[in-house]
Structure formats: structure tokens, C-alpha cells
C-alpha atoms as a PDB file:
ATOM      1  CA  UNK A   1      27.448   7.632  -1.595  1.00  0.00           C
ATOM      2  CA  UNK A   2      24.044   8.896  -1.472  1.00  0.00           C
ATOM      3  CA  UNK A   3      21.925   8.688   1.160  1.00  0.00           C
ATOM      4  CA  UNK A   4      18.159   7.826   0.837  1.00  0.00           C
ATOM      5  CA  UNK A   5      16.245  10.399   1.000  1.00  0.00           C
ATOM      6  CA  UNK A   6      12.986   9.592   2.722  1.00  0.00           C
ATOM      7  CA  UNK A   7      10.675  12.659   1.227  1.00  0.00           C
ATOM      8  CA  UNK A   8       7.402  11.856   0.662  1.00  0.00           C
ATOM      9  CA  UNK A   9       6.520  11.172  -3.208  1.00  0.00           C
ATOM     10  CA  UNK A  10       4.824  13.954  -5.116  1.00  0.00           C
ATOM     11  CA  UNK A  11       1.734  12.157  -5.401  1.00  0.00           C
ATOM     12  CA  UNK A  12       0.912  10.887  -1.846  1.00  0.00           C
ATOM     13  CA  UNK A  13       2.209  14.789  -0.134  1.00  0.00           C
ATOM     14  CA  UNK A  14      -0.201  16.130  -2.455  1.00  0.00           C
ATOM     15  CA  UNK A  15      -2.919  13.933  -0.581  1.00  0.00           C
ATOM     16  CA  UNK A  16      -1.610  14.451   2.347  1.00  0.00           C
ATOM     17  CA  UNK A  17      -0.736  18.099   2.244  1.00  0.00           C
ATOM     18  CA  UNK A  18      -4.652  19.015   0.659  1.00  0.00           C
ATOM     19  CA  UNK A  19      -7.267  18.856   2.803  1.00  0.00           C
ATOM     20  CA  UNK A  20     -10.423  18.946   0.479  1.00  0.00           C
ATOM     21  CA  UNK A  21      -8.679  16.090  -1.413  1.00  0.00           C
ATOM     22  CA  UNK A  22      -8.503  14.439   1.825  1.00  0.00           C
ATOM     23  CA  UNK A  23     -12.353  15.106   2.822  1.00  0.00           C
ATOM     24  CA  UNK A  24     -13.385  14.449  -0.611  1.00  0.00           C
ATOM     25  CA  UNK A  25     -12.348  11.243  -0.445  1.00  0.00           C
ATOM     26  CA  UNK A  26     -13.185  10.463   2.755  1.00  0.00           C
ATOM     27  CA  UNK A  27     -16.527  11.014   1.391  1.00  0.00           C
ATOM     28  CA  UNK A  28     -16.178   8.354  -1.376  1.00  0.00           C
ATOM     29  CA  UNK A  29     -14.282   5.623   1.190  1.00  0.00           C
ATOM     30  CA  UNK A  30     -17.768   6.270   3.579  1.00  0.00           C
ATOM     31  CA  UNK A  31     -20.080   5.338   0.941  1.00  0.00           C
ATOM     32  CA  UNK A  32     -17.694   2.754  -0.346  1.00  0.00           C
ATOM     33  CA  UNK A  33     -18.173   1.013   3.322  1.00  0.00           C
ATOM     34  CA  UNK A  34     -21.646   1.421   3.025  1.00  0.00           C
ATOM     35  CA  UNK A  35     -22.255  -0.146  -0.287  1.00  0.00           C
ATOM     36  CA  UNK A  36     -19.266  -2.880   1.608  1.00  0.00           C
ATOM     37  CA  UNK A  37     -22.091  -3.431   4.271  1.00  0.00           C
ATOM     38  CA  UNK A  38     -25.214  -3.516   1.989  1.00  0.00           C
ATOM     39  CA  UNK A  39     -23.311  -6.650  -0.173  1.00  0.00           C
ATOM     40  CA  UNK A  40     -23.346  -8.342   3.051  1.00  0.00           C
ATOM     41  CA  UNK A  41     -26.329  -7.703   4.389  1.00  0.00           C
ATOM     42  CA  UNK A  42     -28.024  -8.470   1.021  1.00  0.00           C
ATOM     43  CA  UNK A  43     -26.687 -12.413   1.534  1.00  0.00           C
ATOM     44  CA  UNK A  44     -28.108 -12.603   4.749  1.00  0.00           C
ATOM     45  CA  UNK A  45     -32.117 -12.457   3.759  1.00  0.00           C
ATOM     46  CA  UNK A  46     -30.820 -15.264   1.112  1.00  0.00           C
ATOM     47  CA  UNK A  47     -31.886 -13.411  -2.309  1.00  0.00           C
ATOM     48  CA  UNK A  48     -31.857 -16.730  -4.534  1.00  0.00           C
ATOM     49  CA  UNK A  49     -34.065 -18.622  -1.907  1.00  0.00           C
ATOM     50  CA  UNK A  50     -36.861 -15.432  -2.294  1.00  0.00           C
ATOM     51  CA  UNK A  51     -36.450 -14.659  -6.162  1.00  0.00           C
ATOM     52  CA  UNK A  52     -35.833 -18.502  -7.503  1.00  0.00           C
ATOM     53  CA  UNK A  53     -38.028 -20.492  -5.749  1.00  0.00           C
ATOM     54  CA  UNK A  54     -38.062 -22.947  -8.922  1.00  0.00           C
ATOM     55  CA  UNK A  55     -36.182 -22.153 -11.834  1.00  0.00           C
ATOM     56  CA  UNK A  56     -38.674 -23.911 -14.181  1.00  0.00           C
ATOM     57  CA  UNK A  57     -42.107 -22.208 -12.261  1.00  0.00           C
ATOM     58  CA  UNK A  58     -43.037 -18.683 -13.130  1.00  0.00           C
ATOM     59  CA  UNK A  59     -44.627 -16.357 -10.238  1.00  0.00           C
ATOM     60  CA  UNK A  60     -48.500 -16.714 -10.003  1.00  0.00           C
ATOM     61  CA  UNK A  61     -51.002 -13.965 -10.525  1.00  0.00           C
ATOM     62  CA  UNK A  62     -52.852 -12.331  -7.610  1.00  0.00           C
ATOM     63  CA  UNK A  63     -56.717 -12.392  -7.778  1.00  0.00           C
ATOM     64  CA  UNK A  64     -58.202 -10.654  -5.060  1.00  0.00           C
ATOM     65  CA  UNK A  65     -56.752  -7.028  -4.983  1.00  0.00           C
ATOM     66  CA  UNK A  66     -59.103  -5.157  -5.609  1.00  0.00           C
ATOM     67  CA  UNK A  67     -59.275  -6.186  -9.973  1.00  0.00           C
ATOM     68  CA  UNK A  68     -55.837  -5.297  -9.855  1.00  0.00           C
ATOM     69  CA  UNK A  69     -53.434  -7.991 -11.218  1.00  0.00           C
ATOM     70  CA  UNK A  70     -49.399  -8.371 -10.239  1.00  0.00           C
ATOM     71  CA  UNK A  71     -46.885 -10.609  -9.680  1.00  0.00           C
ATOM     72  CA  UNK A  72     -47.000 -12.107  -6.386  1.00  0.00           C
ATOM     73  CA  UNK A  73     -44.737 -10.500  -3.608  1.00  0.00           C
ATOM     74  CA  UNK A  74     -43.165  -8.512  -6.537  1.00  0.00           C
ATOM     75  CA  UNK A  75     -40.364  -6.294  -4.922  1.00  0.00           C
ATOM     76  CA  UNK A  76     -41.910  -6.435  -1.446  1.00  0.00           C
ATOM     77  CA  UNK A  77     -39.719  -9.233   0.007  1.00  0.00           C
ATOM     78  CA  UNK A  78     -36.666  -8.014   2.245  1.00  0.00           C
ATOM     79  CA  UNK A  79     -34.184  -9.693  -0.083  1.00  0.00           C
ATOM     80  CA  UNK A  80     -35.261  -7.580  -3.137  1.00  0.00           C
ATOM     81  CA  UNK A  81     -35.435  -4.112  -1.208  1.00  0.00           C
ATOM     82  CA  UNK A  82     -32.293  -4.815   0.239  1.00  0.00           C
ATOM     83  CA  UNK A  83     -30.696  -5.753  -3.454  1.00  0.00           C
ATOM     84  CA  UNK A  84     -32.631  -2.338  -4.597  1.00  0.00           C
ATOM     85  CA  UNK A  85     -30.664  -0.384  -1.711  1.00  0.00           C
ATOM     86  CA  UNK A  86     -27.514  -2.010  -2.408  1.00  0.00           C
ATOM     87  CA  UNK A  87     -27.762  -1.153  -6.616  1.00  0.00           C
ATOM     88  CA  UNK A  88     -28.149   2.136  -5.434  1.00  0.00           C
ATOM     89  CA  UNK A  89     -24.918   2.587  -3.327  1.00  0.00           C
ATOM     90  CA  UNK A  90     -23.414   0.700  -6.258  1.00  0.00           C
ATOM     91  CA  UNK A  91     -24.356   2.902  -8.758  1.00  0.00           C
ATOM     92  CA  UNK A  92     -23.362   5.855  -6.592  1.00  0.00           C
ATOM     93  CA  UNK A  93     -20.198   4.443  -5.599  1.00  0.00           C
ATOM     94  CA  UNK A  94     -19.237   4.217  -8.888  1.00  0.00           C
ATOM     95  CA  UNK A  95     -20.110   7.966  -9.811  1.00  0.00           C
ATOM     96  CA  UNK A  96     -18.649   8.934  -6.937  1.00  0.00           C
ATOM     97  CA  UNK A  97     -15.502   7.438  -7.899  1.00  0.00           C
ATOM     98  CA  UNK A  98     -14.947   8.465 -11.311  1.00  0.00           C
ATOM     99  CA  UNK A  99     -15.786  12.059 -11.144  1.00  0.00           C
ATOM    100  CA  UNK A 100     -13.307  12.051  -7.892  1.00  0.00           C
ATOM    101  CA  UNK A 101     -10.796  10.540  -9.803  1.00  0.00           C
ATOM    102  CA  UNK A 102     -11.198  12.922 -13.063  1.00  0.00           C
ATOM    103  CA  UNK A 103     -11.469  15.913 -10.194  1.00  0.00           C
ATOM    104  CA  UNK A 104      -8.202  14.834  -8.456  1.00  0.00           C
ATOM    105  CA  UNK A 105      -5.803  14.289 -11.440  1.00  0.00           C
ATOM    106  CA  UNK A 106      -7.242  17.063 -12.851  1.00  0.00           C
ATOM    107  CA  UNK A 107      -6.129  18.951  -9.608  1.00  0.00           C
ATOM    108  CA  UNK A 108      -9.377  21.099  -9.256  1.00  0.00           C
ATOM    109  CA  UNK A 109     -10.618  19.580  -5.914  1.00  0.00           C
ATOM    110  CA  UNK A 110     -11.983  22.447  -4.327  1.00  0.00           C
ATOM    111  CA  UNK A 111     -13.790  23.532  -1.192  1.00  0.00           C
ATOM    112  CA  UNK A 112     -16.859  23.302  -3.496  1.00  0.00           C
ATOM    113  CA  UNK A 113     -16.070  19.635  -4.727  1.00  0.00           C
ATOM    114  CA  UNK A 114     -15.750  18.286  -0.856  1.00  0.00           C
ATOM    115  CA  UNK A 115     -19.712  20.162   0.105  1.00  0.00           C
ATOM    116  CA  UNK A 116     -20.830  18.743  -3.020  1.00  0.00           C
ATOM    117  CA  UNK A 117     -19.202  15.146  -2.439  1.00  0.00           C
ATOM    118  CA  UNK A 118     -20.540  15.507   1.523  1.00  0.00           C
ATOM    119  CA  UNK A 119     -24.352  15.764  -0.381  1.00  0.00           C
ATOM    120  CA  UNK A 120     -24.018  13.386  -2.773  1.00  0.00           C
ATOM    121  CA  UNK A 121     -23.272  11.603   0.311  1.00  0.00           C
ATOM    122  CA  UNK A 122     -26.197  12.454   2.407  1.00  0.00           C
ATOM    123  CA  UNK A 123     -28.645  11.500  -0.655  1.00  0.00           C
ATOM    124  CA  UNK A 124     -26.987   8.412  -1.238  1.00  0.00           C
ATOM    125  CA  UNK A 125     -27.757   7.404   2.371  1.00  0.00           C
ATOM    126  CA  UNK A 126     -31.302   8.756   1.902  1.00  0.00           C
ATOM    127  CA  UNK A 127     -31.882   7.248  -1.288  1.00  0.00           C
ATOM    128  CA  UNK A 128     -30.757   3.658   0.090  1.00  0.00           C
ATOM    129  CA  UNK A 129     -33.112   3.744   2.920  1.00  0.00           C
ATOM    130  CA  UNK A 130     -35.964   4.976   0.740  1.00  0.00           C
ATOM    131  CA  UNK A 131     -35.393   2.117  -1.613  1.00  0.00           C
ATOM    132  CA  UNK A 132     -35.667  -0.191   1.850  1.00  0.00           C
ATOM    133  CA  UNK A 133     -38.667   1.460   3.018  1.00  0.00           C
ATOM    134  CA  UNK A 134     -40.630   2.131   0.103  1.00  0.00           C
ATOM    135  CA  UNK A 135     -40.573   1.615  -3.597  1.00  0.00           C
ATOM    136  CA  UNK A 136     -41.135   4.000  -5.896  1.00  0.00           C
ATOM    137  CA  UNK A 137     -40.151   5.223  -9.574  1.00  0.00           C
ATOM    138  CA  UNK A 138     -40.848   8.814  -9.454  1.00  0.00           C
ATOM    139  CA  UNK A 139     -39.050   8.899  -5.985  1.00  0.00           C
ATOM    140  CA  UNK A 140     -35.981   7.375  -7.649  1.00  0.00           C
ATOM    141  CA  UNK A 141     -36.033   9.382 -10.756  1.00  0.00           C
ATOM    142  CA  UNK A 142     -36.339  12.652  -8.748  1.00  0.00           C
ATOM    143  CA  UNK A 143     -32.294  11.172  -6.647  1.00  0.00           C
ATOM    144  CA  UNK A 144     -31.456   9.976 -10.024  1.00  0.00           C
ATOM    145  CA  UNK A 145     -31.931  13.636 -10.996  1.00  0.00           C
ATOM    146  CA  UNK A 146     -29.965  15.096  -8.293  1.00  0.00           C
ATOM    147  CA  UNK A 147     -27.173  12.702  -8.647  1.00  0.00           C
ATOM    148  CA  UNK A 148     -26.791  13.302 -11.792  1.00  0.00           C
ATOM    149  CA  UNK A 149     -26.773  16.767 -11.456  1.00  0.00           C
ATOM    150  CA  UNK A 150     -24.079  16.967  -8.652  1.00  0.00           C
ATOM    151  CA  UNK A 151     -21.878  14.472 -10.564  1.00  0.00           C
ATOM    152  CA  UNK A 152     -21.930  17.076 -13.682  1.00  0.00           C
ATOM    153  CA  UNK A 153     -21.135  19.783 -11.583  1.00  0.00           C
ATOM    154  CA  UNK A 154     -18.347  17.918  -9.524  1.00  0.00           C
ATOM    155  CA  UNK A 155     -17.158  17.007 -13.091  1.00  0.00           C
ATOM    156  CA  UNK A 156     -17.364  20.556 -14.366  1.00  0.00           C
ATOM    157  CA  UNK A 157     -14.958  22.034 -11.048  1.00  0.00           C
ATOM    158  CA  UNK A 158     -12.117  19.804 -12.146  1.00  0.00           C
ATOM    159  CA  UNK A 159     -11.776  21.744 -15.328  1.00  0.00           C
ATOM    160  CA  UNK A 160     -12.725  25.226 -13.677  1.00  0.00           C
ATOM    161  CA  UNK A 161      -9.254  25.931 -12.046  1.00  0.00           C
ATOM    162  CA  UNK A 162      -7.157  24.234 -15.166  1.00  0.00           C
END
């Protein structure tokens, strides 16, 4: 009779045995909290209560400012910059998680891949808070920019050592 053999699969001791898969996904399962913690938070400030006031009412237009004309309290409540900070780790998350996967079957995780994963990261995080703080398009095309950027090129390392 054979006895079970309690070796670790191939699969999980390559995890375990690699550490820039390990770190590299460490990376991901950080930003996955945060992006856990910003759907929470995001239900706190009550986002339906500051967005749909009355379903069948349509935002009024400011007079006084100056001749300028805009929606009233357009994307300066604290429910919508917390929903713009949490579609940001969203969106990241999800990069983050497919070019990890496509990096990891593709066994080229790399020292390279893990720095890269580590700033993606770091402007996550700094992107988020922006989008709390302060609003602005050019500000999130410029991240939008450099995530994209150090998506291709985690992307492009999981082919490099095939």
C-alpha cells in the first residue's frame, strides 16, 4: 500500500518557493485591502442620500460665481470624492490583477515585475488621495498615463524570459 505522500503541489511550492511571486502579490492583496476599505468607507458618507436627493428633481444652477454657471455641489460632496477614490483603486485593482496573473502563469515574474508592482502601488495610493483632496482631469490623465504605462511593461516581462 502506498503511503500519502504529503509534498507540496507544483503550483502552490512554486509560490511558495519564489519570492518575487510572493512580493508581487503581496503588492496586489495590499491594494486589494485598500480598494476593500474604500467600498466601506464610501457607504458611510451615504452616496444615494448626496447624489439622489429626488429622483424626479434635477440639480439647480448656481448664479453668483463669478458669471460662471455649474451644477450645484457637483463632485465636491465627500460621498462623490470618496466614490472617485474608490473607482480608482477599482480600476487599479483590476490591472493589477490581470497583468499579475498573465505575468505569473506565464512564469516571468521577475525582480523587475515586484519594483514595478511596489510603484504601481505607491501611485495607486497617491492617486486615491488626490482624487479625495482635489479633483482634477489633467491630474488623472497624467496617473492614468503612468498606469498604463507600468501595466504594459509588467505585461511585456512575462513574455521576456519565455
Amino acid at each position: 500500500m502506498d503511503s500519502p505522500t504529503t509534498s507540496v503541489p507544483q503550483g502552490v511550492g512554486l509560490f511558495n518557493g519564489n519570492g518575487n511571486i510572493r512580493s508581487s502579490w503581496i503588492a496586489f492583496f495590499t491594494l486589494w485591502v485598500l480598494w476593500g476599505l474604500s467600498y466601506f468607507l464610501r457607504h458611510i458618507t451615504d452616496y444615494n442620500k448626496d447624489i439622489h436627493r429626488d429622483n424626479n428633481h434635477t440639480p439647480e444652477m448656481e448664479e453668483g460665481t463669478g458669471g460662471k454657471k455649474g451644477w450645484k455641489n457637483m463632485n465636491n460632496s465627500l460621498a462623490d470624492r470618496l466614490r472617485r477614490s474608490h473607482e480608482v483603486l477599482f480600476e487599479n485593482t483590476l490591472l493589477l490583477l490581470s497583468v499579475l496573473t498573465l505575468n505569473t502563469l506565464a512564469g516571468g515574474v521577475t525582480r523587475a515585475v515586484v519594483i514595478l508592482c511596489w510603484i504601481f502601488f505607491a501611485f495607486t495610493l497617491i492617486h486615491a488621495l488626490t482624487e479625495v483632496g482635489y479633483h482634477n482631469n489633467f491630474i488623472r490623465m497624467v496617473f492614468n498615463l503612468i498606469f498604463y504605462g507600468i501595466t504594459l511593461a509588467i505585461g511585456a516581462l512575462a513574455f521576456a524570459n519565455t
